[in-house]
N, C-alpha and C. Protein backbone atom coordinates (compact mmCIF):
# COMPACT_ATOMS: atom_id res chain seq x y z
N UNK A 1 88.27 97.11 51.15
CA UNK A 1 88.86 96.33 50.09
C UNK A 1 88.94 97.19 48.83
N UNK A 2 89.90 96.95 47.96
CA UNK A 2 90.49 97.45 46.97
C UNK A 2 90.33 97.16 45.53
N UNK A 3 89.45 97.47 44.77
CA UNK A 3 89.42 96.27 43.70
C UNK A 3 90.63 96.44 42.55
N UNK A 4 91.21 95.62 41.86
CA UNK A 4 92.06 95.85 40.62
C UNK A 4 91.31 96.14 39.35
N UNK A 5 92.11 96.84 38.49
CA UNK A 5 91.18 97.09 37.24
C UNK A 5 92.08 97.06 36.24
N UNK A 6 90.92 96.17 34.94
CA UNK A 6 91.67 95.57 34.39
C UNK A 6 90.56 96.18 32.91
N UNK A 7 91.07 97.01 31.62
CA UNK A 7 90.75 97.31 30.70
C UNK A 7 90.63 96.14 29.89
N UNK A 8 90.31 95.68 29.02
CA UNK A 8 89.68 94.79 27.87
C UNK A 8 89.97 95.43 26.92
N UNK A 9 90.74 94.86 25.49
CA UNK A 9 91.50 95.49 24.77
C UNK A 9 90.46 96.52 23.77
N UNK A 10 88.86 96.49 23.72
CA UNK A 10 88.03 97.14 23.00
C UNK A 10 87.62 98.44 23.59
N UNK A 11 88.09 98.29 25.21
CA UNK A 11 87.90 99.24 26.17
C UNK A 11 88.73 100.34 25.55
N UNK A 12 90.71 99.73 25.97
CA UNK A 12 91.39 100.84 25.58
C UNK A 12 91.29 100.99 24.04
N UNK A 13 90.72 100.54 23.10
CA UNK A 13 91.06 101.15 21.74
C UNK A 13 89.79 102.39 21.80
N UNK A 14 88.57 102.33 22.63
CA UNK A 14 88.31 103.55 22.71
C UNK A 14 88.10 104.55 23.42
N UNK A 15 89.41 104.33 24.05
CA UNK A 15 89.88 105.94 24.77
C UNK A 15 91.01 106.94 23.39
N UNK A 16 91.15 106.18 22.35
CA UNK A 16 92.04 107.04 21.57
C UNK A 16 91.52 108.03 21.21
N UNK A 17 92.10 109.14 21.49
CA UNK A 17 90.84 110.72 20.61
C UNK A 17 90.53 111.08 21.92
N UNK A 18 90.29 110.33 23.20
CA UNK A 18 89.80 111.08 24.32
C UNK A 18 90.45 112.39 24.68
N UNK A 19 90.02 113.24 25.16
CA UNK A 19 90.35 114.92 25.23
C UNK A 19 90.65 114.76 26.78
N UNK A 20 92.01 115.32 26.92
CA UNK A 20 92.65 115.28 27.97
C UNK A 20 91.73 115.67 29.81
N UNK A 21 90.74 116.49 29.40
CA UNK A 21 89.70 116.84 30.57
C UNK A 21 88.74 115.57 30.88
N UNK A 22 88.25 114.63 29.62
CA UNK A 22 87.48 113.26 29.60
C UNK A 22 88.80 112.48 30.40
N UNK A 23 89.42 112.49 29.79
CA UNK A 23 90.39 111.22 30.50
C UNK A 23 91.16 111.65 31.76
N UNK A 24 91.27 112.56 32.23
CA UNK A 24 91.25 113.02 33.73
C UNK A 24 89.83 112.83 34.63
N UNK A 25 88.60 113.05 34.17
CA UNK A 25 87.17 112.75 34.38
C UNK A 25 87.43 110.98 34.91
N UNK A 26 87.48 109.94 33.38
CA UNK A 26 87.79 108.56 33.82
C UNK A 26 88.36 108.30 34.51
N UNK A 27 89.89 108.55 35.17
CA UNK A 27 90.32 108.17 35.93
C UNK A 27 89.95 108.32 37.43
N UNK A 28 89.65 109.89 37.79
CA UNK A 28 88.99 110.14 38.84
C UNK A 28 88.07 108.91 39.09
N UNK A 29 87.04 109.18 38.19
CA UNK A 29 85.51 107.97 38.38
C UNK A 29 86.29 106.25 38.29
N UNK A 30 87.32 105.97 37.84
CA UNK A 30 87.76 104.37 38.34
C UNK A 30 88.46 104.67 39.34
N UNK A 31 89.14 106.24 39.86
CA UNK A 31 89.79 105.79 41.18
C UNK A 31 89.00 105.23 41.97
N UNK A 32 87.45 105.93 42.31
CA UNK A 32 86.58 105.85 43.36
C UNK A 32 86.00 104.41 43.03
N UNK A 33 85.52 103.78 41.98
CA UNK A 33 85.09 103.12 41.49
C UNK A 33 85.91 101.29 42.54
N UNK A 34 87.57 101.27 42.64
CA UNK A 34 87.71 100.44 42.86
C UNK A 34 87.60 100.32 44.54
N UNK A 35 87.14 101.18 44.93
CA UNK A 35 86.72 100.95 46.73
C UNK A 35 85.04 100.85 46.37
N UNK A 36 85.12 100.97 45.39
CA UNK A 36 83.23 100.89 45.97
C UNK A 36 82.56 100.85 44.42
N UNK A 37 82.64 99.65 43.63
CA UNK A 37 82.29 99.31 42.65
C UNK A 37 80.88 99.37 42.41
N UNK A 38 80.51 98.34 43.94
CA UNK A 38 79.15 98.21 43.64
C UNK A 38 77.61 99.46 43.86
N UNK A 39 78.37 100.73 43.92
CA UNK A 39 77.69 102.17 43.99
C UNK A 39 77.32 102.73 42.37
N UNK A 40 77.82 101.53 41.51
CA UNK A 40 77.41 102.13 40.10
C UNK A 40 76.24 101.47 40.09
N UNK A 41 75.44 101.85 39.02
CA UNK A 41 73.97 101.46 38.22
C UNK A 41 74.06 99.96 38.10
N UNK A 42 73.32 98.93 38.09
CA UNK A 42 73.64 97.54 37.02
C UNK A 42 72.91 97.68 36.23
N UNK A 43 73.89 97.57 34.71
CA UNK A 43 73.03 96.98 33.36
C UNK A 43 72.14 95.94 33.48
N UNK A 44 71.74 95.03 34.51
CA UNK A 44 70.52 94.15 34.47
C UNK A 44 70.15 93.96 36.02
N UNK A 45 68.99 93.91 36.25
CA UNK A 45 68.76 93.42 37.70
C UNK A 45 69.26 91.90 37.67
N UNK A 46 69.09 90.75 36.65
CA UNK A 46 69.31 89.92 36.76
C UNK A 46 70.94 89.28 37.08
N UNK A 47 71.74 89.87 36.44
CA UNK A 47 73.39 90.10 36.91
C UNK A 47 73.81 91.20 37.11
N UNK A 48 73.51 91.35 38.32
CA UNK A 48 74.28 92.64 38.99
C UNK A 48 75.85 92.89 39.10
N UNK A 49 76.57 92.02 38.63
CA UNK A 49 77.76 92.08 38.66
C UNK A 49 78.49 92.97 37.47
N UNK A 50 77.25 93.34 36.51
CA UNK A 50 77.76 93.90 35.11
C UNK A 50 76.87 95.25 35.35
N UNK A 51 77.68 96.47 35.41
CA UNK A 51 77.64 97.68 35.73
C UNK A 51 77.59 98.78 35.10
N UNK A 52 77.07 99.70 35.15
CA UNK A 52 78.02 101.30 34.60
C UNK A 52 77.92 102.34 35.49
N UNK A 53 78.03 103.19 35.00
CA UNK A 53 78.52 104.94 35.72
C UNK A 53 79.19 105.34 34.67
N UNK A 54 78.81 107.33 34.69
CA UNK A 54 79.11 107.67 34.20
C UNK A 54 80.12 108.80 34.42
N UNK A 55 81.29 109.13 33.52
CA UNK A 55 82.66 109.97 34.31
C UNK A 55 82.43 111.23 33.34
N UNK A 56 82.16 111.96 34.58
CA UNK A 56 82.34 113.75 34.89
C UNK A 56 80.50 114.15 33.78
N UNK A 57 80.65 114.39 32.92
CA UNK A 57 79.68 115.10 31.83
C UNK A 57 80.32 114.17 30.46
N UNK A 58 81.25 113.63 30.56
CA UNK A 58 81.83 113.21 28.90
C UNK A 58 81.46 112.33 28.74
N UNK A 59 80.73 110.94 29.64
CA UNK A 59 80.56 109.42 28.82
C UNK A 59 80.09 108.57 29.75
N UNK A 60 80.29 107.45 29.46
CA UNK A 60 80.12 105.84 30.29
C UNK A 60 81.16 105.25 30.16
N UNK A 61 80.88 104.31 31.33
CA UNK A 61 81.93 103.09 31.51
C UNK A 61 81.02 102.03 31.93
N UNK A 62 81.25 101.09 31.24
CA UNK A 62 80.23 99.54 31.75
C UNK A 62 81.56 98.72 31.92
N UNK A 63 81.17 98.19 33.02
CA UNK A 63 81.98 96.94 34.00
C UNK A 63 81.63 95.91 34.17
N UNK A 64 82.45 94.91 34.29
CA UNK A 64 82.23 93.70 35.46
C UNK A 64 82.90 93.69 36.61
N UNK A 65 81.84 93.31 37.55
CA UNK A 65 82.86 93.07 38.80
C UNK A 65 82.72 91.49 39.59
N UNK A 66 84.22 91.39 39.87
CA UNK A 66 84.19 90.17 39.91
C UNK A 66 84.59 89.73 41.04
N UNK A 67 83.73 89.30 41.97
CA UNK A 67 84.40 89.58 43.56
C UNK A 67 85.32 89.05 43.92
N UNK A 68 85.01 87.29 43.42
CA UNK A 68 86.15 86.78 43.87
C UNK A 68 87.89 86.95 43.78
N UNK A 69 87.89 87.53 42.59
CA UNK A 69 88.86 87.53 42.20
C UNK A 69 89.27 89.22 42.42
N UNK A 70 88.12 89.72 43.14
CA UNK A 70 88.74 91.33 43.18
C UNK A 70 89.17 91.97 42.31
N UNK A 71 88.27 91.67 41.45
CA UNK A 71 88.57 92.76 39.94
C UNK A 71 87.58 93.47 39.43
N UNK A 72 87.66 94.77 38.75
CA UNK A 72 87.10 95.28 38.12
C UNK A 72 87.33 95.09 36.34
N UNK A 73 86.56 94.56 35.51
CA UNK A 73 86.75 94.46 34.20
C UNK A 73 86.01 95.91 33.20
N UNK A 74 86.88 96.68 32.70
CA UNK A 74 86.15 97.79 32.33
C UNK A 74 85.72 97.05 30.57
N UNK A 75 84.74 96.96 30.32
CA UNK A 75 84.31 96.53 28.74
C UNK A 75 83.93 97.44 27.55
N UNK A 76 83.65 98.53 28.64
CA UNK A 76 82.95 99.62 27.14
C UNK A 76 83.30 101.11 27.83
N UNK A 77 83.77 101.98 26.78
CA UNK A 77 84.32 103.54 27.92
C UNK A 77 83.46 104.12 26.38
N UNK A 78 82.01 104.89 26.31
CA UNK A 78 81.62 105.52 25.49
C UNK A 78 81.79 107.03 25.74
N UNK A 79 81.71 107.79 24.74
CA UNK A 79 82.19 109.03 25.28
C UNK A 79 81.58 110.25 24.11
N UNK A 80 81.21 111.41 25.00
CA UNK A 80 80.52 112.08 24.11
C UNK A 80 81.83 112.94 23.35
N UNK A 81 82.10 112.96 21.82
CA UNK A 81 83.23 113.07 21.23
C UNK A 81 82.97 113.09 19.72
C-alpha cells in the first residue's frame, strides 16, 4: 500500500530558503516514507500515529499518519539552515 501525502500550509512555508541538496534529501525520505510510514520514530508512545524521521544530514519531518484514509500529513519540515 501506498500512502498519499499531503503538506499543511506551515509545513510548506518552511521549506522556503531550503538549499537545493536538503530538498532533494526530503523528497527522497517522503518517497520511501509513503510505502512504509510506520518505519519512522513516534513523537509519543501514546499516539503512534504522529511521527518523525529525519532527511539525509539537513533536518526533520514530523507526520501524521492516517490509515484510514491513507494519508500521510507532513506538519513540521525543520531544517538545519
Amino acid at each position: 500500500m501506498n500512502y498519499r501525502v499531503e503538506f499543511h500550509a506551515a509545513a510548506l512555508a518552511q521549506l522556503g530558503g531550503l538549499p537545493s541538496e536538503a530538498f532533494d534529501a526530503l523528497v527522497e525520505r517522503v518517497t520511501k516514507l509513503v510505502g512504509a510510514p510506520w518505519e519512522a520514530q513516534p513523537l509519543d508512545p501514546d499516539e503512534p500515529a504522529f511521527r518523525q524521521c529525519v532527511f539525509g544530514s539537513f533536518g526533520l519531518l514530523s507526520f501524521h499518519v492516517d490509515e484510514p484514509q491513507e494519508m500521510i500529513r507532513i506538519f513540521d519540515v525543520t531544517w538545519v539552515g
